[in-house]
Structure formats: C-alpha cells, structure tokens
PDB file of N, CA and C in Angstrom:
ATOM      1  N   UNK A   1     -16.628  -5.486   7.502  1.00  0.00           N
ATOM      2  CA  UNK A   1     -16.024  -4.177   7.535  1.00  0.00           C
ATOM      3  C   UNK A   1     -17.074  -3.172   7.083  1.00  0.00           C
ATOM      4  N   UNK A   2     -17.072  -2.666   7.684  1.00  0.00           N
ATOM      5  CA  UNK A   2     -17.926  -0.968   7.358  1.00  0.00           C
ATOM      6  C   UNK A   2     -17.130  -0.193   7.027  1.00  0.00           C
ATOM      7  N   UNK A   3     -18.101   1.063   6.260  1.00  0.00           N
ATOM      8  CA  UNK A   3     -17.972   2.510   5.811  1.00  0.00           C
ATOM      9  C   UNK A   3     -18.532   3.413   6.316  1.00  0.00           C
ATOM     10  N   UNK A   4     -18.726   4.847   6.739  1.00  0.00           N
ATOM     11  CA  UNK A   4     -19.808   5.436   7.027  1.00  0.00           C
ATOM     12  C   UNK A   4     -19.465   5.862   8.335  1.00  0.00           C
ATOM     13  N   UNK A   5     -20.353   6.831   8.602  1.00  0.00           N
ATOM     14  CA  UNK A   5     -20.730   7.356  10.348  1.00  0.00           C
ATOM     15  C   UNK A   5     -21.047   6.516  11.439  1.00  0.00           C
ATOM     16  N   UNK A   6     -21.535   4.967  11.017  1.00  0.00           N
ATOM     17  CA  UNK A   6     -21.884   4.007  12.070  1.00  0.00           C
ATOM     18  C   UNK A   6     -20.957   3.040  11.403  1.00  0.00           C
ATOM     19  N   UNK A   7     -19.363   3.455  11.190  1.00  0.00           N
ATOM     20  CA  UNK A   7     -18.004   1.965  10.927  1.00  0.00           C
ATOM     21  C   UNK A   7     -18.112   1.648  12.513  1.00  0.00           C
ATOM     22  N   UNK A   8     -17.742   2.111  13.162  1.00  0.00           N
ATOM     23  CA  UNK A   8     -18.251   1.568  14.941  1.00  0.00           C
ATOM     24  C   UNK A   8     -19.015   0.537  16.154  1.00  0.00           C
ATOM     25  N   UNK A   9     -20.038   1.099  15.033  1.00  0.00           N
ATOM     26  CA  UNK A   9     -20.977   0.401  15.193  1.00  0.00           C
ATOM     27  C   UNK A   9     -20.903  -1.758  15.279  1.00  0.00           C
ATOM     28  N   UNK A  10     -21.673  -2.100  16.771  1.00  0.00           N
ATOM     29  CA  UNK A  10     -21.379  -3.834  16.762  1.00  0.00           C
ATOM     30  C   UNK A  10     -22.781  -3.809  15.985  1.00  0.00           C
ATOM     31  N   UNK A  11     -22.872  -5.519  15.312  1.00  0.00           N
ATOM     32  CA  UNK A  11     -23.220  -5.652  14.310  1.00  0.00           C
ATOM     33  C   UNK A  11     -23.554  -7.088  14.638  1.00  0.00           C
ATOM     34  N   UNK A  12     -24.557  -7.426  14.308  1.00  0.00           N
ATOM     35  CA  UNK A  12     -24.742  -9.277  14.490  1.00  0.00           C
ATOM     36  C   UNK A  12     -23.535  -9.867  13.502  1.00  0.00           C
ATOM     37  N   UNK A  13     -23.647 -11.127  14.223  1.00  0.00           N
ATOM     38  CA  UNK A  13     -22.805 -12.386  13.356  1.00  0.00           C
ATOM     39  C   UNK A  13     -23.627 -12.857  12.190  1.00  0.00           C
ATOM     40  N   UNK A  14     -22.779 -12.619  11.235  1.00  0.00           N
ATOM     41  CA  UNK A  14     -23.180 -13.084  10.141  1.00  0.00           C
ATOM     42  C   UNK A  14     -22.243 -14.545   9.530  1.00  0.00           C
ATOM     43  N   UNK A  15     -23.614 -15.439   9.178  1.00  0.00           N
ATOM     44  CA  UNK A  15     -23.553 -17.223   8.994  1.00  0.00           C
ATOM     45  C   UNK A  15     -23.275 -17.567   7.802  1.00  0.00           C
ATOM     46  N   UNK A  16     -22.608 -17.857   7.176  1.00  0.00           N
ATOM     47  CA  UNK A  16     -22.680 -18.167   5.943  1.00  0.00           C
ATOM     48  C   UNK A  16     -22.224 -20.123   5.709  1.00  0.00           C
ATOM     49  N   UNK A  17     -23.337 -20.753   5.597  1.00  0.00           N
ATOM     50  CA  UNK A  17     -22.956 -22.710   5.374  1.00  0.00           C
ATOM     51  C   UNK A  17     -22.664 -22.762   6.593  1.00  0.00           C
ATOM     52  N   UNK A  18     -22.899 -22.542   7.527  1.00  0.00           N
ATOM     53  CA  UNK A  18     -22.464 -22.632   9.311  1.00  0.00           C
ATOM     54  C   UNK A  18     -21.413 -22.191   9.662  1.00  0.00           C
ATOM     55  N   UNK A  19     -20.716 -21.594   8.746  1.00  0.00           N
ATOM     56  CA  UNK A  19     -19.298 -20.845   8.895  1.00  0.00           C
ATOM     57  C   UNK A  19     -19.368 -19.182   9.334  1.00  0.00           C
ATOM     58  N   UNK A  20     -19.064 -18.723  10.557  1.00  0.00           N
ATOM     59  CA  UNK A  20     -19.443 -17.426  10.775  1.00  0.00           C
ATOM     60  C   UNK A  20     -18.113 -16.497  10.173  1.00  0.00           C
ATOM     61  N   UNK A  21     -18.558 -15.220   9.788  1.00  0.00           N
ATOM     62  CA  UNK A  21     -17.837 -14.502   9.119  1.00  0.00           C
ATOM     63  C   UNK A  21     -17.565 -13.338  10.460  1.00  0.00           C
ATOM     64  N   UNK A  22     -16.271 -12.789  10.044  1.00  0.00           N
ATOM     65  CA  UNK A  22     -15.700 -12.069  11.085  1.00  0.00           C
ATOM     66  C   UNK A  22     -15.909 -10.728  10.698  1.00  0.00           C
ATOM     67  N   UNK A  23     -16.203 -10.095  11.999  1.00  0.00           N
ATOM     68  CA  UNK A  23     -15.950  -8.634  11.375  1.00  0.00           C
ATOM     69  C   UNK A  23     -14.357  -7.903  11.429  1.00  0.00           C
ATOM     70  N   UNK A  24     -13.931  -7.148  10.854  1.00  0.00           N
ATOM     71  CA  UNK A  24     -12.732  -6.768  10.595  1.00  0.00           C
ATOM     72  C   UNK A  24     -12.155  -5.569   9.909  1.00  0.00           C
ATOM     73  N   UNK A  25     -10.924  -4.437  10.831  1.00  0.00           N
ATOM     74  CA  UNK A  25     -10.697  -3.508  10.515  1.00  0.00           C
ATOM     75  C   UNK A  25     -10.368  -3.042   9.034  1.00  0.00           C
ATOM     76  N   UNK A  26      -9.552  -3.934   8.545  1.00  0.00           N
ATOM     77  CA  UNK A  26      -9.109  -3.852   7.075  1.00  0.00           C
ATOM     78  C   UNK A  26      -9.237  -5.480   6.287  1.00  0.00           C
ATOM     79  N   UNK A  27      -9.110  -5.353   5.597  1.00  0.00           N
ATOM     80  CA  UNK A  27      -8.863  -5.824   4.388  1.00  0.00           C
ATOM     81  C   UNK A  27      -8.460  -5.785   2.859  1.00  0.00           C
ATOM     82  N   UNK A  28      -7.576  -6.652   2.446  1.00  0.00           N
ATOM     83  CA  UNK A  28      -7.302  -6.896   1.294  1.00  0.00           C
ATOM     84  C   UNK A  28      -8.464  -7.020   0.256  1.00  0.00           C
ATOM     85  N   UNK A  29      -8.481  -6.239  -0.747  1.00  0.00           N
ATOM     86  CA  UNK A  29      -9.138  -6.545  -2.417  1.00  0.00           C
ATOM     87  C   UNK A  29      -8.107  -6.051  -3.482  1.00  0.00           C
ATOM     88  N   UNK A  30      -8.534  -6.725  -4.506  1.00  0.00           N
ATOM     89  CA  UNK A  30      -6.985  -6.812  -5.215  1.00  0.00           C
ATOM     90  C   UNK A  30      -6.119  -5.936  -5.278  1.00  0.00           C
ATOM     91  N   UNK A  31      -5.428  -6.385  -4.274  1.00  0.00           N
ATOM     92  CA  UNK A  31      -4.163  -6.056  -4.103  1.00  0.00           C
ATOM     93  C   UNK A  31      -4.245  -4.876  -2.935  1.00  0.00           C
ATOM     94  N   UNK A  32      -5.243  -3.990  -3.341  1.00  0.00           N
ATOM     95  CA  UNK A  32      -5.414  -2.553  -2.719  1.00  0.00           C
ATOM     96  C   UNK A  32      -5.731  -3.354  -1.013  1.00  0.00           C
ATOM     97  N   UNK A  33      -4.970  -2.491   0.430  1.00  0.00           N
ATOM     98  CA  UNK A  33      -5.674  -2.572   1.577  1.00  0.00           C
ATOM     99  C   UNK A  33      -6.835  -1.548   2.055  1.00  0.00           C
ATOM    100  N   UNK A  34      -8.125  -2.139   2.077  1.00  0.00           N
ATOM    101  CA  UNK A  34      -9.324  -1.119   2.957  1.00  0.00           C
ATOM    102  C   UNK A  34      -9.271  -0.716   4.138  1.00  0.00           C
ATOM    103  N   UNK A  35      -9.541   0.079   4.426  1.00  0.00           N
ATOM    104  CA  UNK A  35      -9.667   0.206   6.011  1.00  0.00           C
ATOM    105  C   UNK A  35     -11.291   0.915   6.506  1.00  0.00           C
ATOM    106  N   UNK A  36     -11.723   0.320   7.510  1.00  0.00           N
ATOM    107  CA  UNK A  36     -12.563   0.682   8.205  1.00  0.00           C
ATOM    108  C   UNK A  36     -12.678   1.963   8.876  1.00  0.00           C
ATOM    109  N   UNK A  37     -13.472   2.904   8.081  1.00  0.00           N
ATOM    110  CA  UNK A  37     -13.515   4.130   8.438  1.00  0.00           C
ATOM    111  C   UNK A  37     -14.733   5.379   8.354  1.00  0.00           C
ATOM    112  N   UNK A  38     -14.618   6.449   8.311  1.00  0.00           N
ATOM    113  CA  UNK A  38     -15.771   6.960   8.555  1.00  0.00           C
ATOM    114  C   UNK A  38     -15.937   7.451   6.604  1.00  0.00           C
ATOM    115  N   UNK A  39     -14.791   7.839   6.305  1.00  0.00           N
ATOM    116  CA  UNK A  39     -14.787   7.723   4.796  1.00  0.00           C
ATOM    117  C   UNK A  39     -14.381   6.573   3.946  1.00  0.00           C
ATOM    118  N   UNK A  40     -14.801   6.628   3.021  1.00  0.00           N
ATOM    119  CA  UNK A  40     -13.750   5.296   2.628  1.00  0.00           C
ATOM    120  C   UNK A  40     -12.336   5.565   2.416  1.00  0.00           C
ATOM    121  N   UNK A  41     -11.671   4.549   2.854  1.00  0.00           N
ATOM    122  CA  UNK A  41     -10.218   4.774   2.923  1.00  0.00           C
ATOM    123  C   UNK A  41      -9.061   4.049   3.083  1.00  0.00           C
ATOM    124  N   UNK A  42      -7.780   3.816   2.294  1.00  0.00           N
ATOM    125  CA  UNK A  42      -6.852   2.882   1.607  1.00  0.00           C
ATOM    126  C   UNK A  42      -5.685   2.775   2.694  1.00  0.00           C
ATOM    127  N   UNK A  43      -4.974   2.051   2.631  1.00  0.00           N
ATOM    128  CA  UNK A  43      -3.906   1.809   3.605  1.00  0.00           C
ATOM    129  C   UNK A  43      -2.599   1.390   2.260  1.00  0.00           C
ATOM    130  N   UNK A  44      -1.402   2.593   2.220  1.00  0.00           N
ATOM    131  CA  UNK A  44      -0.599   2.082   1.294  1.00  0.00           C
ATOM    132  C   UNK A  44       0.308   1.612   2.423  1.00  0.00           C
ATOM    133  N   UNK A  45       0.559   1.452   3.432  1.00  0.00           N
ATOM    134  CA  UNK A  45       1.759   0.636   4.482  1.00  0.00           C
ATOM    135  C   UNK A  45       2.429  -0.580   3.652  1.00  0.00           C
ATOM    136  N   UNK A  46       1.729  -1.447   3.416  1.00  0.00           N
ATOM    137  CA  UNK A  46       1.894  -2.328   2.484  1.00  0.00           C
ATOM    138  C   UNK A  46       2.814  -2.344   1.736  1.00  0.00           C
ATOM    139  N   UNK A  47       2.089  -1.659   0.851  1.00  0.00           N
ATOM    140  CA  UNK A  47       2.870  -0.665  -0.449  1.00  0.00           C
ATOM    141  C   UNK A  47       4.397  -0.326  -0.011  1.00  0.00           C
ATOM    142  N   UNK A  48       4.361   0.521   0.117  1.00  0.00           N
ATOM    143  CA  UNK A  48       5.603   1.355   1.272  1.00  0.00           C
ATOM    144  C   UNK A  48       6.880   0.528   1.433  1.00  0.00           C
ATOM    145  N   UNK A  49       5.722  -0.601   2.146  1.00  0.00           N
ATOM    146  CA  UNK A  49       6.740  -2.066   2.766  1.00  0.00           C
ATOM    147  C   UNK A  49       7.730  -2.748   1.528  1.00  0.00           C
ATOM    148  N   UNK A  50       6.902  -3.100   1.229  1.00  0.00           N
ATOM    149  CA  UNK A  50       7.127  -3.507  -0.643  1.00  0.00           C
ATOM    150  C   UNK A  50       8.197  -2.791  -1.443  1.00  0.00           C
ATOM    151  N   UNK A  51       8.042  -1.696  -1.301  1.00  0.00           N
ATOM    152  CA  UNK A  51       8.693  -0.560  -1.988  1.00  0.00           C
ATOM    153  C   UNK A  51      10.265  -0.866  -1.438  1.00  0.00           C
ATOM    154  N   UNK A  52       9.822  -0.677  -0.448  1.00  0.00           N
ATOM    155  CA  UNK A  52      11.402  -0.519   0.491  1.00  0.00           C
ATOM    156  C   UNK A  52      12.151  -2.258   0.217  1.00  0.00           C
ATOM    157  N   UNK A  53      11.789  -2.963   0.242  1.00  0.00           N
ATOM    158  CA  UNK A  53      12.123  -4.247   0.244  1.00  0.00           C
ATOM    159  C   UNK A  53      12.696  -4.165  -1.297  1.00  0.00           C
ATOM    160  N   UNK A  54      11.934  -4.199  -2.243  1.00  0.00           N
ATOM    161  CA  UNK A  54      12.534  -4.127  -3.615  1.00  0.00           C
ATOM    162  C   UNK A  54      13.433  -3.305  -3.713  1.00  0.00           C
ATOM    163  N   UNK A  55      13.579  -2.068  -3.213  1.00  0.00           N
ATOM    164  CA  UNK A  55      14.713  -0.904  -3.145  1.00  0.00           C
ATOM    165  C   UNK A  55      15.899  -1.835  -2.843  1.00  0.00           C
ATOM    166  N   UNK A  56      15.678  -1.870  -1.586  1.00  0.00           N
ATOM    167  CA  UNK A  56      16.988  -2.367  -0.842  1.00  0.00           C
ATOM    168  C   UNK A  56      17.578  -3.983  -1.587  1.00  0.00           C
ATOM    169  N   UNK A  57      16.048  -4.569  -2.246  1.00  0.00           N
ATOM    170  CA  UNK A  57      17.377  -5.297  -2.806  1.00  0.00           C
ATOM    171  C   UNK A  57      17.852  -5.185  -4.057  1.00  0.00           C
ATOM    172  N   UNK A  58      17.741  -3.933  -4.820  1.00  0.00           N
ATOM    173  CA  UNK A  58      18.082  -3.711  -6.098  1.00  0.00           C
ATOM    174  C   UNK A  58      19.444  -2.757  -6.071  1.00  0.00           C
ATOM    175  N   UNK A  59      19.331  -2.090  -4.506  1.00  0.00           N
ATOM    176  CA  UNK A  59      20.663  -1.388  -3.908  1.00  0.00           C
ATOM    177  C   UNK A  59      21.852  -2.161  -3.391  1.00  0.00           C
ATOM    178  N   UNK A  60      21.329  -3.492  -2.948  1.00  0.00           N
ATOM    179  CA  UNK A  60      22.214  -3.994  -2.215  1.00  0.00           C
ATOM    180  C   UNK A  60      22.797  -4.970  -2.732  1.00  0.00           C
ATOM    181  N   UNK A  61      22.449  -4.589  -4.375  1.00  0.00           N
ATOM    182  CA  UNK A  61      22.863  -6.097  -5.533  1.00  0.00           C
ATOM    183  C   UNK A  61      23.947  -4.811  -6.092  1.00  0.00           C
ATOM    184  N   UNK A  62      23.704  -3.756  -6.196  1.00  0.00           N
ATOM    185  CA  UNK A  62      24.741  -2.491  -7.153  1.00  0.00           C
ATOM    186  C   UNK A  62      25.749  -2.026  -6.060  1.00  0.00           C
ATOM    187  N   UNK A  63      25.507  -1.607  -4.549  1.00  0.00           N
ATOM    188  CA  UNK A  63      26.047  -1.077  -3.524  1.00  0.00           C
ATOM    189  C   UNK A  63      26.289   0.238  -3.559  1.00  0.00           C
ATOM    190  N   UNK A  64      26.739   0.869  -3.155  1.00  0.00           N
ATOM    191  CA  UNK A  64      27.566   2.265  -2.836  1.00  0.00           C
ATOM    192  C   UNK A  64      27.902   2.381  -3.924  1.00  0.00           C
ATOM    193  N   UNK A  65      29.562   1.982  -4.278  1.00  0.00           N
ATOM    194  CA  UNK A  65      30.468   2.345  -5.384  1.00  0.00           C
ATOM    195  C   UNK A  65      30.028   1.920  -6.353  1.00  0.00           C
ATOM    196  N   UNK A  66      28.642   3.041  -7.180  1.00  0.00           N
ATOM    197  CA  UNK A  66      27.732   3.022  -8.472  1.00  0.00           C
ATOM    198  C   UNK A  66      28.814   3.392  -9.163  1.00  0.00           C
ATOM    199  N   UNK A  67      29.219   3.443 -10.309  1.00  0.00           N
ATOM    200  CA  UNK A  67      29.932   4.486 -11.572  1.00  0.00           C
ATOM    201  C   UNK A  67      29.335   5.094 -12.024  1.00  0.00           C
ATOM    202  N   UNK A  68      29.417   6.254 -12.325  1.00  0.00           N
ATOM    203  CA  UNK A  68      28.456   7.331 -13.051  1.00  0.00           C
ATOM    204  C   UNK A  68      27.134   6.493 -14.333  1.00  0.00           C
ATOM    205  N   UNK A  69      27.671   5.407 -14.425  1.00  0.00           N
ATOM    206  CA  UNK A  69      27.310   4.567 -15.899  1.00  0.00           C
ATOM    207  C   UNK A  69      26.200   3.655 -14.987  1.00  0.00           C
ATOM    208  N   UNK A  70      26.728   3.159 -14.148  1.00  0.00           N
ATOM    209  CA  UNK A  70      25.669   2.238 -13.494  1.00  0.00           C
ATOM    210  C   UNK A  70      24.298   3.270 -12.707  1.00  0.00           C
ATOM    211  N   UNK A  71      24.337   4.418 -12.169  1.00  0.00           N
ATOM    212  CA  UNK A  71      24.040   5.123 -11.723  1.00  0.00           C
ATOM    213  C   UNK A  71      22.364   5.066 -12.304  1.00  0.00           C
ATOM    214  N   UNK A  72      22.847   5.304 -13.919  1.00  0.00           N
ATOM    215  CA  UNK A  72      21.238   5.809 -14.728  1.00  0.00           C
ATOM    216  C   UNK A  72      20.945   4.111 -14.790  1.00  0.00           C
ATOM    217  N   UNK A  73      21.349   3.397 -14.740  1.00  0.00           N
ATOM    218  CA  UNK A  73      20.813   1.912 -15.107  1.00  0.00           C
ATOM    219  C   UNK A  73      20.361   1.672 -13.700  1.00  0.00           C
ATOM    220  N   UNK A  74      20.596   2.133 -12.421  1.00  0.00           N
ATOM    221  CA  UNK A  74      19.819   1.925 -11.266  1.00  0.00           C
ATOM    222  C   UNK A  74      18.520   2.631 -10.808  1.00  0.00           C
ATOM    223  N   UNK A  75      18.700   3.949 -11.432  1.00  0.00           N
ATOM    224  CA  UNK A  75      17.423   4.721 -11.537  1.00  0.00           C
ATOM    225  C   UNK A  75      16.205   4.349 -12.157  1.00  0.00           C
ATOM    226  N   UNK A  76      16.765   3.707 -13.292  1.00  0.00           N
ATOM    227  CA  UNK A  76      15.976   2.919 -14.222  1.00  0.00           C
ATOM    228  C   UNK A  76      15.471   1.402 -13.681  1.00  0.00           C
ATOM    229  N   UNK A  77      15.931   0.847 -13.311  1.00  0.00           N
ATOM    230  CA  UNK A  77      15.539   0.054 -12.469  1.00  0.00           C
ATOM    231  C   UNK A  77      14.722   0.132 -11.655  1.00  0.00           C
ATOM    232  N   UNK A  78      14.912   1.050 -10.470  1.00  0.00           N
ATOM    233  CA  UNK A  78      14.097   1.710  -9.596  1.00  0.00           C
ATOM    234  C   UNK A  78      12.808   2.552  -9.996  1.00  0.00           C
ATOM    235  N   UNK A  79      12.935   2.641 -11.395  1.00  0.00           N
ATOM    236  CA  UNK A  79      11.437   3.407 -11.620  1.00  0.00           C
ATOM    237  C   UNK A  79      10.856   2.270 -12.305  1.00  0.00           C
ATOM    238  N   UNK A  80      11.298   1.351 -12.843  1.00  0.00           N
ATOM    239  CA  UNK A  80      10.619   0.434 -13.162  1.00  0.00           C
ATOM    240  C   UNK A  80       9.952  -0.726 -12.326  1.00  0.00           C
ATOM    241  N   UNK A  81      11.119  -1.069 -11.482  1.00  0.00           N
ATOM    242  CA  UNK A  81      10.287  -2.094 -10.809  1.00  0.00           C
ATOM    243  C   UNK A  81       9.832  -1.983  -9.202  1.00  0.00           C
ATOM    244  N   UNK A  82      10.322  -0.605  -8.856  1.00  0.00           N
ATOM    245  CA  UNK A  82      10.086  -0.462  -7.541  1.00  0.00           C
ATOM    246  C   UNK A  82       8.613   0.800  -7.235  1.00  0.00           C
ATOM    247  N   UNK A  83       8.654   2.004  -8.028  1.00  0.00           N
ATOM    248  CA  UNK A  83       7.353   3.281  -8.272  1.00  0.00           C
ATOM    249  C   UNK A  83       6.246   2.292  -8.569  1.00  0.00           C
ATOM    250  N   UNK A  84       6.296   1.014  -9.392  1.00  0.00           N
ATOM    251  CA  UNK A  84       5.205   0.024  -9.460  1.00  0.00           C
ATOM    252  C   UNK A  84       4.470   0.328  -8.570  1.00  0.00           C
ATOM    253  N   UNK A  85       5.257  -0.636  -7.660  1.00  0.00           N
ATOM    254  CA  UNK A  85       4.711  -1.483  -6.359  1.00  0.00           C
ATOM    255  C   UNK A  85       4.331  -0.107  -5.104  1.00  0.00           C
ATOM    256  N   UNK A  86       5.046   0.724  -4.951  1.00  0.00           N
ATOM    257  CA  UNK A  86       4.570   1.772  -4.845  1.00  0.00           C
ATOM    258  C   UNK A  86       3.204   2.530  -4.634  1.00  0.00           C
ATOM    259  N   UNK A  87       3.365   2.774  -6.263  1.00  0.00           N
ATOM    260  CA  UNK A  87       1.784   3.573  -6.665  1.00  0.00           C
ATOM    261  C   UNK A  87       0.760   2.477  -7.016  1.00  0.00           C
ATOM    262  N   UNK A  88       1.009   1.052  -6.559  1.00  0.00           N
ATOM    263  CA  UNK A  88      -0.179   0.065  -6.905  1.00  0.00           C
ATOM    264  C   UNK A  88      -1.419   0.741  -6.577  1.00  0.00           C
ATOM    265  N   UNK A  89      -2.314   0.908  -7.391  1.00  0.00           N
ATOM    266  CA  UNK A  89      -4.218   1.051  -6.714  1.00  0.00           C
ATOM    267  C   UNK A  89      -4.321   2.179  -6.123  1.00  0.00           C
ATOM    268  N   UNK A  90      -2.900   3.074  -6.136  1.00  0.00           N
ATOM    269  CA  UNK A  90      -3.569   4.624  -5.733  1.00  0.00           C
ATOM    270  C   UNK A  90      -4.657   5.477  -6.545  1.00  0.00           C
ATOM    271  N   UNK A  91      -4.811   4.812  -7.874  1.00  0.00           N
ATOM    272  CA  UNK A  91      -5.800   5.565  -8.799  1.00  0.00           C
ATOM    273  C   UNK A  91      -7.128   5.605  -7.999  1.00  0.00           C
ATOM    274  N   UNK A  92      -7.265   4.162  -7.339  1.00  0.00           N
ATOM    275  CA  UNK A  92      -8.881   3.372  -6.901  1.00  0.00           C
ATOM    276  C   UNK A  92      -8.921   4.176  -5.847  1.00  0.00           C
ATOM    277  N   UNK A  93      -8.084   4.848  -5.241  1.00  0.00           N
ATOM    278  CA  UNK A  93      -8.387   5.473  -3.535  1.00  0.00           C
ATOM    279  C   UNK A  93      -8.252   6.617  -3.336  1.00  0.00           C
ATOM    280  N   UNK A  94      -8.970   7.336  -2.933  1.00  0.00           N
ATOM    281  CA  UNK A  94      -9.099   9.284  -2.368  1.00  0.00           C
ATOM    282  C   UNK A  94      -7.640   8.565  -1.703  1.00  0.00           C
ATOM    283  N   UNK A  95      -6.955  10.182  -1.920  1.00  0.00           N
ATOM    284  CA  UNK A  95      -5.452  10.368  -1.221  1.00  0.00           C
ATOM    285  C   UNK A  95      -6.028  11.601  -0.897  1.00  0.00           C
ATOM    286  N   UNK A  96      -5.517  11.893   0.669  1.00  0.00           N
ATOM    287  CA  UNK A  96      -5.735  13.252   1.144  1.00  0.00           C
ATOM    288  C   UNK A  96      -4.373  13.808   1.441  1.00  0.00           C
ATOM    289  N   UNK A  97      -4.035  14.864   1.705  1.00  0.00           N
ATOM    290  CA  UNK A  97      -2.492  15.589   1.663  1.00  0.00           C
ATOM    291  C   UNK A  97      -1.438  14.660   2.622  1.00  0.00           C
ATOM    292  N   UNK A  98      -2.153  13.942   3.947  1.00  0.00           N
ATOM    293  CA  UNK A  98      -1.353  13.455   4.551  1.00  0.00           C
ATOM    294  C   UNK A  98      -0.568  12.261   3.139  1.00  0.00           C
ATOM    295  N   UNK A  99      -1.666  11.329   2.820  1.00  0.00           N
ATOM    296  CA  UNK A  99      -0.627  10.615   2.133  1.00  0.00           C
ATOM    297  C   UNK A  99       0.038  10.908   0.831  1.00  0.00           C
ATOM    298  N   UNK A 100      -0.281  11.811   0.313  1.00  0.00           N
ATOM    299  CA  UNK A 100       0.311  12.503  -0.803  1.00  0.00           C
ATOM    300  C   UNK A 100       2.010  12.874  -0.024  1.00  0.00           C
ATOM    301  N   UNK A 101       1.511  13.749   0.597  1.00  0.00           N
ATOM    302  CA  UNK A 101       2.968  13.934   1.826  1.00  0.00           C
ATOM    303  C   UNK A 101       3.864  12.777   2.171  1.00  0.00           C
ATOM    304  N   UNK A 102       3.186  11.501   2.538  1.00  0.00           N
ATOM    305  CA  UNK A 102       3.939  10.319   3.046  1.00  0.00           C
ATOM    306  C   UNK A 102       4.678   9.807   1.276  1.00  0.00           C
ATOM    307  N   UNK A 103       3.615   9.783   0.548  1.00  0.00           N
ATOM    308  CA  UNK A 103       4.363   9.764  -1.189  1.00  0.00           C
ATOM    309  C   UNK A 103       6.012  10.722  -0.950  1.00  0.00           C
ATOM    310  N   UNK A 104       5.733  11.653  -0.822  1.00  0.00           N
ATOM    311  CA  UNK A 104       6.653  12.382  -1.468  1.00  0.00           C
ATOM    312  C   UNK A 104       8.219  12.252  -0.610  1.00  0.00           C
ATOM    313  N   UNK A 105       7.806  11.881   0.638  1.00  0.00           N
ATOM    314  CA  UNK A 105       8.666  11.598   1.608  1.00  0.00           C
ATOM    315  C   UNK A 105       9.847  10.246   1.322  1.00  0.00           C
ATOM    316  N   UNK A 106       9.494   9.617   0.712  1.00  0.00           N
ATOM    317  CA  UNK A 106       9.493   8.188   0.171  1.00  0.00           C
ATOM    318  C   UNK A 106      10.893   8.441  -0.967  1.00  0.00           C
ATOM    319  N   UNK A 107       9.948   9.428  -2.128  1.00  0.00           N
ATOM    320  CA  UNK A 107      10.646   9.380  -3.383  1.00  0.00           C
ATOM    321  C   UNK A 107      11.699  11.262  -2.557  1.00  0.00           C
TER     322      UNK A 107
END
C-alpha cells in the first residue's frame, strides 16, 4: 500500500521467504483501517458498522416501550459501549469535514 502523489503507481513484486506480498488498497493496523491514497487517510466504515451492530443490539434487548427510568440507563449504555467502538483511532487519523459530517450524522 502506498501514500503520496505516486499511490497509483504499479510497483514490482515484492518476495519475502518465497512468499510474494500483495499490493493492496487498504488495510488493517491496530484496529484503525488505511487506505491508499494521495494523503494519508483512515476508513471509519468499519467503525460505523460496529457501531450500528452494538446499537441495535443494546436496542433490541430494551425495545420501544423504554420507561422514562430505563431511558437514562440506555443512554448510558450507549455512550459507554457503543461512542467506543465508534470513535476507535480517530485521534491517529486527519478527519476532514466530510467525516466529521458522517460523525455527526450517526450521533
């Protein structure tokens, strides 16, 4: 995977123990997804994915008919174990307005 003005750019095969290594748009490092680009730059889709999955099943364990009482104990929930997974590794990555925007869309 490349960075830079030549991410585009073909590139010899690189050998490693006779095992050739692939080139490739993104990738995983902990935890955070890279993407191949002209800046460097993060892919929260993932994230997002994640997000929504834990939502729905922390919604679909309480349902609809919350009581005013269960209400703050689901919020709480939801900021605890779901904004996690969320905001994982956004510290490590330039956010430009689009995904700041896709953030806010979310919450």
């Amino acid at each position: 995977m490349r960075f830079g003005s030549r991410y585009t750019s073909s590139c010899g095969n690189v050998v490693i123990a006779e095992s050739p290594i692939n080139w490739v748009t993104s990738a995983r490092y902990l935890g955070v997804y890279l993407e191949s680009s002209v800046r460097f730059k993060c892919s929260f889709a993932n994230n997002k994915a994640k997000f929504f999955k834990a939502f729905n099943n922390i919604f679909g364990k309480v349902g609809r008919n919350a009581s005013e009482d269960r209400e703050e104990v689901l919020f709480a929930l939801i900021e605890t174990k779901c904004l996690p997974i969320l905001f994982y590794g956004v510290e490590a990555c330039p956010t430009n307005s689009s995904v700041r925007q896709s953030f806010e869309f979310i919450l």
